[in-house]
Protein backbone atom coordinates (compact mmCIF):
# COMPACT_ATOMS: atom_id res chain seq x y z
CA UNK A 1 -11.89 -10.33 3.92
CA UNK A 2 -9.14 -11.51 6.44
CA UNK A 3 -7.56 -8.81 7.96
CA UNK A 4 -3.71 -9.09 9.01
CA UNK A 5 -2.58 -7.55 12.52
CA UNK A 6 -0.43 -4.70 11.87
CA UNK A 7 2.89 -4.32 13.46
CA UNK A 8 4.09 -1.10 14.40
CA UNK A 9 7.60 -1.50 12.51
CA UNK A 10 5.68 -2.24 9.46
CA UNK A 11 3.46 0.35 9.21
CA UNK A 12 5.48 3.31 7.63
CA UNK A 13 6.75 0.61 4.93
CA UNK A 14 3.01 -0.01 3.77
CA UNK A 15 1.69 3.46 4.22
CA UNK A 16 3.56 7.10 4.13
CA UNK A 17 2.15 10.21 5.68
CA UNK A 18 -1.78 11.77 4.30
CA UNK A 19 -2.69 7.61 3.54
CA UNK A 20 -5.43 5.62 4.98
CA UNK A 21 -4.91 2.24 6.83
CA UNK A 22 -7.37 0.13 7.50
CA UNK A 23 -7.10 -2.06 11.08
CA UNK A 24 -9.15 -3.91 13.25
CA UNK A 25 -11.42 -1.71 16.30
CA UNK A 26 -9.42 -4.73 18.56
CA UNK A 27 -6.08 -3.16 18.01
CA UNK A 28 -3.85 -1.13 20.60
CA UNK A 29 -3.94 2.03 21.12
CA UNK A 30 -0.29 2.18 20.56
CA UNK A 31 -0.95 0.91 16.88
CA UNK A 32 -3.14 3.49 16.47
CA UNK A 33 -1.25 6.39 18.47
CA UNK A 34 1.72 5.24 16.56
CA UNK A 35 -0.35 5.64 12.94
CA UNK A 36 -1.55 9.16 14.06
CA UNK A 37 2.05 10.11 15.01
CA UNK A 38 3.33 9.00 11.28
CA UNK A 39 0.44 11.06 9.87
CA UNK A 40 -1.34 8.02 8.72
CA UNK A 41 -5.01 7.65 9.21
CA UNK A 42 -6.88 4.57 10.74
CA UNK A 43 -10.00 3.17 8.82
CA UNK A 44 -11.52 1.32 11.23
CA UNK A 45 -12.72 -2.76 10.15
CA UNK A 46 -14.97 -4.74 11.84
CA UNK A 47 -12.57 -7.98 13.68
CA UNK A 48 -14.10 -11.43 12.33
């Protein structure tokens, strides 16, 4: 599976508040601050 990077803009359109994510353990920790401050949770994927 390819996995897209996620933009921080884009991330409340494609998941609300109490959903999972899933990005890459290579992203930056302000993707994933930013996720955890819109009350979305990270799954964390493997980067190819």
């Amino acid at each position: 599976m390819r996995q897209l990077p996620v933009l921080k803009a884009a991330t409340p359109a494609v998941a609300g508040p109490h959903e999972k994510l899933l990005i890459g353990r290579d992203a930056h920790k302000s993707v994933v601050s930013g996720l955890i401050l819109s009350g979305i949770e990270p799954v964390w994927g493997e980067p190819q």
